[in-house]
PDB file of N, CA and C in Angstrom:
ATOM      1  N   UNK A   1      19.501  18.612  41.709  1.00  0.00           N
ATOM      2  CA  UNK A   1      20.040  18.232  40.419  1.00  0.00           C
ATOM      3  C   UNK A   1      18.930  17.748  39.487  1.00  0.00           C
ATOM      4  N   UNK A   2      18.223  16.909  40.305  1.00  0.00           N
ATOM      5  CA  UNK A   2      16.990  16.294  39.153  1.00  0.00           C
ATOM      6  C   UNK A   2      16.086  17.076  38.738  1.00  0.00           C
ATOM      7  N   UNK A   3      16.179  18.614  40.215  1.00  0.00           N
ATOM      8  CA  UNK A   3      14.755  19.338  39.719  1.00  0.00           C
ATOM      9  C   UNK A   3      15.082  20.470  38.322  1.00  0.00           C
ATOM     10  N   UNK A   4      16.515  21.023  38.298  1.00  0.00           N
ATOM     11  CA  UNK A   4      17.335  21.767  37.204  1.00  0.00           C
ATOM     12  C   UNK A   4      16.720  20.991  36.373  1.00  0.00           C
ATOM     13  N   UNK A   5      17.469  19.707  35.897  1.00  0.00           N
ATOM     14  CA  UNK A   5      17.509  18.579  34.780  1.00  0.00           C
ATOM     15  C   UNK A   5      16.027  19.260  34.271  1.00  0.00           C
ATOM     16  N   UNK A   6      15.015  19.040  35.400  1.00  0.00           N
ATOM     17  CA  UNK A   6      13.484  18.372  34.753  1.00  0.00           C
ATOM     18  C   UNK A   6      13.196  20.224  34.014  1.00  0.00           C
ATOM     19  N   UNK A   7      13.348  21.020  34.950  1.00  0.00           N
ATOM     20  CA  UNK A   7      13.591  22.370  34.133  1.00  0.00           C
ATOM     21  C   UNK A   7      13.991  22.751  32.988  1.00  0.00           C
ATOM     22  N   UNK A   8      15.136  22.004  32.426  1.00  0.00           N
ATOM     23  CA  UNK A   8      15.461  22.317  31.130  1.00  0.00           C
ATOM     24  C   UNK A   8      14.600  21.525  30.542  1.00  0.00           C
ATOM     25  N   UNK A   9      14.535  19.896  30.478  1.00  0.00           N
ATOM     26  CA  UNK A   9      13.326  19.392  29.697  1.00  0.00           C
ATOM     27  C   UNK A   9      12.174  19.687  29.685  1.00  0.00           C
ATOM     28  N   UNK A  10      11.547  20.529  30.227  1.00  0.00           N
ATOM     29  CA  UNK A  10      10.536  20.991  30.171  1.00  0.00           C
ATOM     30  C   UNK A  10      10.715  22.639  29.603  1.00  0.00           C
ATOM     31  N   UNK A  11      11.711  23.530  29.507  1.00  0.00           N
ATOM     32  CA  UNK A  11      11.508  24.347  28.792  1.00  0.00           C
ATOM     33  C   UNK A  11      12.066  23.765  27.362  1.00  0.00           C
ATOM     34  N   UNK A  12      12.882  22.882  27.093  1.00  0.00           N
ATOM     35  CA  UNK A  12      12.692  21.877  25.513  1.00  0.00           C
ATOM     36  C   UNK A  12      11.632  21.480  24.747  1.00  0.00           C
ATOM     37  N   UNK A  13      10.627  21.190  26.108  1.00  0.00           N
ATOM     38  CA  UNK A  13       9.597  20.317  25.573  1.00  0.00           C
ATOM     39  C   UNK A  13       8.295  21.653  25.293  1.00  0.00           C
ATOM     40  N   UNK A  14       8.415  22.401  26.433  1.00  0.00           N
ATOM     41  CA  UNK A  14       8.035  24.174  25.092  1.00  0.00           C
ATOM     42  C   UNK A  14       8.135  24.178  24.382  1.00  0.00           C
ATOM     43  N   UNK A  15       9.479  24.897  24.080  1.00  0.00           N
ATOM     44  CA  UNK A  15      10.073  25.205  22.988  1.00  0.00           C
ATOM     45  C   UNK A  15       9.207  24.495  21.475  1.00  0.00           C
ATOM     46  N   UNK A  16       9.364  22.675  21.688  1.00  0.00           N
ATOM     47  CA  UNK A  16       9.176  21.912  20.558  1.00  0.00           C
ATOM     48  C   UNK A  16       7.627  22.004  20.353  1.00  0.00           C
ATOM     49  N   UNK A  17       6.971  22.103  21.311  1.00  0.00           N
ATOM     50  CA  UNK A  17       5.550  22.608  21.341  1.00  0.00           C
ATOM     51  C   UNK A  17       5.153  23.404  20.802  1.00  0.00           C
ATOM     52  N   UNK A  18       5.811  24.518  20.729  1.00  0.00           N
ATOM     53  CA  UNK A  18       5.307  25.934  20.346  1.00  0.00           C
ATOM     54  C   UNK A  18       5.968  25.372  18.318  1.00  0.00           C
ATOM     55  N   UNK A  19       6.962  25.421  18.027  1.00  0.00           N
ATOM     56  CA  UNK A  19       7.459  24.962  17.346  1.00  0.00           C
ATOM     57  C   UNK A  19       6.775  24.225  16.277  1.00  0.00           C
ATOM     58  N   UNK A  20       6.418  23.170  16.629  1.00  0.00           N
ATOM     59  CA  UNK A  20       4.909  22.306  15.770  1.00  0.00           C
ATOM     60  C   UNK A  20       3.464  22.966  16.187  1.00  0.00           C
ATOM     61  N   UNK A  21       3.048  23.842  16.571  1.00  0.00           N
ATOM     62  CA  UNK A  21       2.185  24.229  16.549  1.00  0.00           C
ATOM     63  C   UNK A  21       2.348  25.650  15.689  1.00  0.00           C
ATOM     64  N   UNK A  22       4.086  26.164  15.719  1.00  0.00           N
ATOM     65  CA  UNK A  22       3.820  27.622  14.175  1.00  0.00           C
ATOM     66  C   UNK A  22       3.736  26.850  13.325  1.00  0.00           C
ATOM     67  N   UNK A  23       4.176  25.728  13.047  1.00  0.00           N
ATOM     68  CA  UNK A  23       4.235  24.962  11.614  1.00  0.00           C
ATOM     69  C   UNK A  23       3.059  24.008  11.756  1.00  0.00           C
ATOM     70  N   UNK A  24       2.373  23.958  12.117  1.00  0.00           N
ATOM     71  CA  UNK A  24       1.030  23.166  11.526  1.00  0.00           C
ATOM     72  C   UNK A  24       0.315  24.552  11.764  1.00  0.00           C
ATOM     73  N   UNK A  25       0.574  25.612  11.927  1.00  0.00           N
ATOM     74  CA  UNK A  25      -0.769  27.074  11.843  1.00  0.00           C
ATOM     75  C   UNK A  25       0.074  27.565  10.121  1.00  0.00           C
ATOM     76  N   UNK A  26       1.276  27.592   9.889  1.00  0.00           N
ATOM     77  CA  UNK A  26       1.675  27.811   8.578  1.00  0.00           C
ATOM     78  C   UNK A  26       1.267  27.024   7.638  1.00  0.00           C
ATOM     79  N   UNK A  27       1.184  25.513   7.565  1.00  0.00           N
ATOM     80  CA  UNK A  27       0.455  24.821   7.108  1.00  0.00           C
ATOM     81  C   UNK A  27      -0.523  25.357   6.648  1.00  0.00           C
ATOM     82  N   UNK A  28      -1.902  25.314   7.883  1.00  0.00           N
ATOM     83  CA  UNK A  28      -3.319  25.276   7.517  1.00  0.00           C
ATOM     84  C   UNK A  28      -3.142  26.731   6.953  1.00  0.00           C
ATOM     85  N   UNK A  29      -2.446  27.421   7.116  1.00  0.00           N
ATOM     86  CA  UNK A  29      -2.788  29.310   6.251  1.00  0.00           C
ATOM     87  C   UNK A  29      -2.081  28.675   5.160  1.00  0.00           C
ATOM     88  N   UNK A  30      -1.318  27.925   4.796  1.00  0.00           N
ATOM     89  CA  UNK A  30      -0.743  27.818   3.153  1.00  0.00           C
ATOM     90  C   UNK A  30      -1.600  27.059   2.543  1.00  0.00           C
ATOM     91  N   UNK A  31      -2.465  25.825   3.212  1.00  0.00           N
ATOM     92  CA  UNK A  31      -3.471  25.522   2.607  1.00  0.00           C
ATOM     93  C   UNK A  31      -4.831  25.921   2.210  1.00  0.00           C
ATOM     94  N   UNK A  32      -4.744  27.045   3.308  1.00  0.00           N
ATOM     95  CA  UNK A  32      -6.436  28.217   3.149  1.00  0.00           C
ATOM     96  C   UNK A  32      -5.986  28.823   1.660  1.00  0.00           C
ATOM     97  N   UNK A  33      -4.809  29.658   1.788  1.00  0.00           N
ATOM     98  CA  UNK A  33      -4.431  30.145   0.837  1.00  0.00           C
ATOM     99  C   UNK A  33      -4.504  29.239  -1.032  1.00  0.00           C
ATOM    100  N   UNK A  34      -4.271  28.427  -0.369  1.00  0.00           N
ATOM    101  CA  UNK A  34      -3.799  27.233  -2.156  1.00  0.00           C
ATOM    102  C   UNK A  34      -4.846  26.893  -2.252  1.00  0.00           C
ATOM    103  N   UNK A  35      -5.889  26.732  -1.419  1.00  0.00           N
ATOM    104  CA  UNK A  35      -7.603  26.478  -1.598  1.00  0.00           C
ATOM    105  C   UNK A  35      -8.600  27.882  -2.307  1.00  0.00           C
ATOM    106  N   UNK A  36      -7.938  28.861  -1.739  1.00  0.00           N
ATOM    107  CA  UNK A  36      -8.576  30.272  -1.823  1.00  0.00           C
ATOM    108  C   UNK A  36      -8.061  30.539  -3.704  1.00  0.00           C
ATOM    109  N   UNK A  37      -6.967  30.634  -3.981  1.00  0.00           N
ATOM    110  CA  UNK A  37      -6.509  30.855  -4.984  1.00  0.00           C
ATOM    111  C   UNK A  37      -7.138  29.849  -6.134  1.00  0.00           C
ATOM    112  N   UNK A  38      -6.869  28.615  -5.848  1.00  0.00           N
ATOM    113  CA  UNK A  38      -7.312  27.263  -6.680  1.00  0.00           C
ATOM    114  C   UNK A  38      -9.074  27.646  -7.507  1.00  0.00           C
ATOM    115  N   UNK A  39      -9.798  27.230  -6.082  1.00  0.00           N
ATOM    116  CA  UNK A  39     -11.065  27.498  -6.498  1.00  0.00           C
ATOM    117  C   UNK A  39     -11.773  29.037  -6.577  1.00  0.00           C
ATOM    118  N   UNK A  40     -10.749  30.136  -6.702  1.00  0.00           N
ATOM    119  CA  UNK A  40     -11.649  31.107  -6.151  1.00  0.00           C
ATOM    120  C   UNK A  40     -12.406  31.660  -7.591  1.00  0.00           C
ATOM    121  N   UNK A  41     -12.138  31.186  -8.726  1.00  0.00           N
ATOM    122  CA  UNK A  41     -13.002  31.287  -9.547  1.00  0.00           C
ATOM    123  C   UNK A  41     -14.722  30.269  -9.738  1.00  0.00           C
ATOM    124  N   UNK A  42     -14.644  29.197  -9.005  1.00  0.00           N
ATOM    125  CA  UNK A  42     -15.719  28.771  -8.588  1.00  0.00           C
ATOM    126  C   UNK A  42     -16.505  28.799  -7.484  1.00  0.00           C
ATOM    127  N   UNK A  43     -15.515  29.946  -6.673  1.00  0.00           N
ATOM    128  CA  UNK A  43     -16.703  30.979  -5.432  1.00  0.00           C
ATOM    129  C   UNK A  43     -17.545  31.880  -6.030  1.00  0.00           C
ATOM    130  N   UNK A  44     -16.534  32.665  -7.225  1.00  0.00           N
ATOM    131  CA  UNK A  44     -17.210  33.870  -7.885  1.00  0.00           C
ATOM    132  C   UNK A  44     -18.208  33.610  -8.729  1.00  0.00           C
ATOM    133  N   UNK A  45     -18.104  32.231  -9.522  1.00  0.00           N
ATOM    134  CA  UNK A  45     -19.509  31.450 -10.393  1.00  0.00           C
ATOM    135  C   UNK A  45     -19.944  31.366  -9.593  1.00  0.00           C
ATOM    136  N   UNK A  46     -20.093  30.179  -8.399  1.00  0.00           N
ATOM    137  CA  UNK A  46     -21.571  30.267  -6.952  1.00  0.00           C
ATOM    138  C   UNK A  46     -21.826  31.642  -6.754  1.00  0.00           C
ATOM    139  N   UNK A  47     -21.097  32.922  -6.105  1.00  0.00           N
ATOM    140  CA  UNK A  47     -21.819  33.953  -5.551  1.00  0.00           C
ATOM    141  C   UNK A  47     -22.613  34.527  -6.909  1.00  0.00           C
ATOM    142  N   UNK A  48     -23.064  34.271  -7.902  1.00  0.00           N
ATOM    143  CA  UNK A  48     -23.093  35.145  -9.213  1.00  0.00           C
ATOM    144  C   UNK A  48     -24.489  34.057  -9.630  1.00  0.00           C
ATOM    145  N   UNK A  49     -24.804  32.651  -9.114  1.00  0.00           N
ATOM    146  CA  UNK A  49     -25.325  31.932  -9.496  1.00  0.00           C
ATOM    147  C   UNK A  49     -27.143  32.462  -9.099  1.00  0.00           C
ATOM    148  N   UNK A  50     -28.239  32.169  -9.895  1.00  0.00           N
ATOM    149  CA  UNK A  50     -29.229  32.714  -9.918  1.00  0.00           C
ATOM    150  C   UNK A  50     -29.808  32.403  -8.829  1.00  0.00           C
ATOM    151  N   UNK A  51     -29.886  30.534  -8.176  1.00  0.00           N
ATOM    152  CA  UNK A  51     -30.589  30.141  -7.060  1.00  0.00           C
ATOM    153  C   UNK A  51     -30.256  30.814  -5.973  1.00  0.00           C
ATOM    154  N   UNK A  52     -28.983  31.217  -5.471  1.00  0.00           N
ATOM    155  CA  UNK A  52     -28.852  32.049  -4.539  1.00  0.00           C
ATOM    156  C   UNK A  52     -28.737  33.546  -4.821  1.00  0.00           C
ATOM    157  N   UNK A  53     -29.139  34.207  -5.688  1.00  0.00           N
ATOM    158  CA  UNK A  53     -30.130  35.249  -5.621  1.00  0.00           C
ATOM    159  C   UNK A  53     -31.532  35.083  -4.989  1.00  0.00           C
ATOM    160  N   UNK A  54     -31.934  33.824  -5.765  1.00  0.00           N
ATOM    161  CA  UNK A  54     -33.683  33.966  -4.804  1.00  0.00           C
ATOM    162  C   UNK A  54     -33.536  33.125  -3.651  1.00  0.00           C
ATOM    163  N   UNK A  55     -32.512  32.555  -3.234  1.00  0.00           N
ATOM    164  CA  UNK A  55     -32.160  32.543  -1.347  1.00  0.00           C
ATOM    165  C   UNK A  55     -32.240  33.656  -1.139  1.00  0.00           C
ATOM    166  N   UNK A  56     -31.463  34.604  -1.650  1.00  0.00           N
ATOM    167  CA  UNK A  56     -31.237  35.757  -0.850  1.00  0.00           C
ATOM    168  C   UNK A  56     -32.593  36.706  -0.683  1.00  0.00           C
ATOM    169  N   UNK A  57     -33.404  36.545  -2.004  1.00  0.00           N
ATOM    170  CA  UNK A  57     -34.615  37.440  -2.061  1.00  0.00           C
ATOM    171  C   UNK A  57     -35.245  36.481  -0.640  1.00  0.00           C
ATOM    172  N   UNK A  58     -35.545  35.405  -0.840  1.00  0.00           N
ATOM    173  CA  UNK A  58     -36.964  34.452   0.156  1.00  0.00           C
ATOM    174  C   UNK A  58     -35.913  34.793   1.348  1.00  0.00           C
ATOM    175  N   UNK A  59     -35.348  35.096   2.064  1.00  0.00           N
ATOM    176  CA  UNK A  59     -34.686  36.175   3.186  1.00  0.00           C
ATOM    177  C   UNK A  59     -34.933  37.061   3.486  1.00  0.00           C
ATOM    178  N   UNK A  60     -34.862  37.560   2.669  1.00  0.00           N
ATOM    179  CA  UNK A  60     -35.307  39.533   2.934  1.00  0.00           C
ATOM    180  C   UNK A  60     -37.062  39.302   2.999  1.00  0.00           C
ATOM    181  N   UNK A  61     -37.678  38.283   2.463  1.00  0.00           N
ATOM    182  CA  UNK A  61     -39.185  38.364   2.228  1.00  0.00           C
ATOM    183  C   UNK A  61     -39.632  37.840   3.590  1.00  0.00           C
ATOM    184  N   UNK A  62     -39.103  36.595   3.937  1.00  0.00           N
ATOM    185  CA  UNK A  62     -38.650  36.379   5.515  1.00  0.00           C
ATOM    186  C   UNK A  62     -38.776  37.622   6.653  1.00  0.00           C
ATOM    187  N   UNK A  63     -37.483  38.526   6.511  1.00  0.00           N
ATOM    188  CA  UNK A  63     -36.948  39.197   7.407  1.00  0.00           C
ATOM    189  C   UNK A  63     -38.352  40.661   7.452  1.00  0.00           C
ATOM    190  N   UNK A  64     -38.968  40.931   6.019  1.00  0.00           N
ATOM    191  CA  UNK A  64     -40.080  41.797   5.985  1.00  0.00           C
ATOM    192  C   UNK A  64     -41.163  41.068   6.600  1.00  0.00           C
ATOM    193  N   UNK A  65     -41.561  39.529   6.668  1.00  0.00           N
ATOM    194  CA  UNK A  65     -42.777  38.912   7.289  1.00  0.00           C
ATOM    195  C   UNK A  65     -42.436  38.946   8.807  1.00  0.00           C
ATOM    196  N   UNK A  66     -41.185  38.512   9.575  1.00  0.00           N
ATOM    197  CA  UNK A  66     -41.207  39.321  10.683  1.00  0.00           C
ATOM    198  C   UNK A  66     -41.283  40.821  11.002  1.00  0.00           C
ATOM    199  N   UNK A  67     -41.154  41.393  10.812  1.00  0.00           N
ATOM    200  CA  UNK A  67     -40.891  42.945  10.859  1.00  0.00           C
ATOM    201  C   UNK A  67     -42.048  42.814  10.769  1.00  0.00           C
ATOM    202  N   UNK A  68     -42.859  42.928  10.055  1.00  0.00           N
ATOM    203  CA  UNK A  68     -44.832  42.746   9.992  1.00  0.00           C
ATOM    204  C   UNK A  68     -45.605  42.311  11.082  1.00  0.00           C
ATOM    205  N   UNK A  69     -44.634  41.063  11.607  1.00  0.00           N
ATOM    206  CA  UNK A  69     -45.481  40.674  12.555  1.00  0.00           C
ATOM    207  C   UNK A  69     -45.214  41.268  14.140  1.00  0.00           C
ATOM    208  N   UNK A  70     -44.032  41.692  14.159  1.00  0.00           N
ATOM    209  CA  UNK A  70     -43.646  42.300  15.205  1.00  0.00           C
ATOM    210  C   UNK A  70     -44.351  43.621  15.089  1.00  0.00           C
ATOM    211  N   UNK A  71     -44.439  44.633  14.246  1.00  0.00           N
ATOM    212  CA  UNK A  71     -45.495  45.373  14.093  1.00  0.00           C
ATOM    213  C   UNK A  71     -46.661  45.548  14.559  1.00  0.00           C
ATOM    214  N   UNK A  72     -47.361  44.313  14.145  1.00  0.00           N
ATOM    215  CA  UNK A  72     -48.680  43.963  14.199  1.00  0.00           C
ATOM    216  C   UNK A  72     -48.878  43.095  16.041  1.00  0.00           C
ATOM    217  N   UNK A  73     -48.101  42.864  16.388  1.00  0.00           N
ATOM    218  CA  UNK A  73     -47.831  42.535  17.848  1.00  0.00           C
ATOM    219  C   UNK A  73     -47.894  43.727  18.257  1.00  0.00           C
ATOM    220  N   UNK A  74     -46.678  44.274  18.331  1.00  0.00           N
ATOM    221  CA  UNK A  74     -46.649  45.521  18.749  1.00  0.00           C
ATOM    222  C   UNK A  74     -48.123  46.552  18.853  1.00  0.00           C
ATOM    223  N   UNK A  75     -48.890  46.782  17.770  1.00  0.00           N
ATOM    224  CA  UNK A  75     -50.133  47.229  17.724  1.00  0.00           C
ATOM    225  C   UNK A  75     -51.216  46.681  18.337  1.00  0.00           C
ATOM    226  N   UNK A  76     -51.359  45.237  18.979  1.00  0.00           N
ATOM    227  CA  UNK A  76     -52.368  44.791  19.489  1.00  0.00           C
ATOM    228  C   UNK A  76     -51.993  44.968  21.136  1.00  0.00           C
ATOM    229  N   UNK A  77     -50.707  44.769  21.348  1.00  0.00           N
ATOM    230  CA  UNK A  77     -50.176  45.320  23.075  1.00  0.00           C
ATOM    231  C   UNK A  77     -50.602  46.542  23.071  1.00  0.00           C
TER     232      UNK A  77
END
């Protein structure tokens, strides 16, 4: 009798588990979303902004000074 009982409370206590965990994952996607929408005109000013253009250049100038040196390794093996 007690072991039934503990069976159903425990597929309840699933149930309520799963339950608050779709609704706090609906949550955080309605808040990605109301964040995404809100600011997404001040993602598109940052991605558009000049300093991270020349991040992006001193990267690639980076990624060519390895490539050089691996090269130049490469040639002395």
């Amino acid at each position: 009798m007690l072991a039934k009982r503990m069976k159903i409370i425990d597929k309840k206590m699933i149930i309520k588990t799963f339950a608050s965990v779709a609704v706090c994952l609906s949550g955080l996607i309605g808040l990605t979303i109301y964040a995404l929408v809100t600011y997404s005109s001040y993602i598109y000013n940052a991605l558009e902004d000049e300093s991270l253009k020349s991040i992006q250049t001193q990267i690639e100038n980076v990624h060519t000074n390895i490539e050089s040196v691996v090269e130049n390794t490469e040639k002395t093996i």
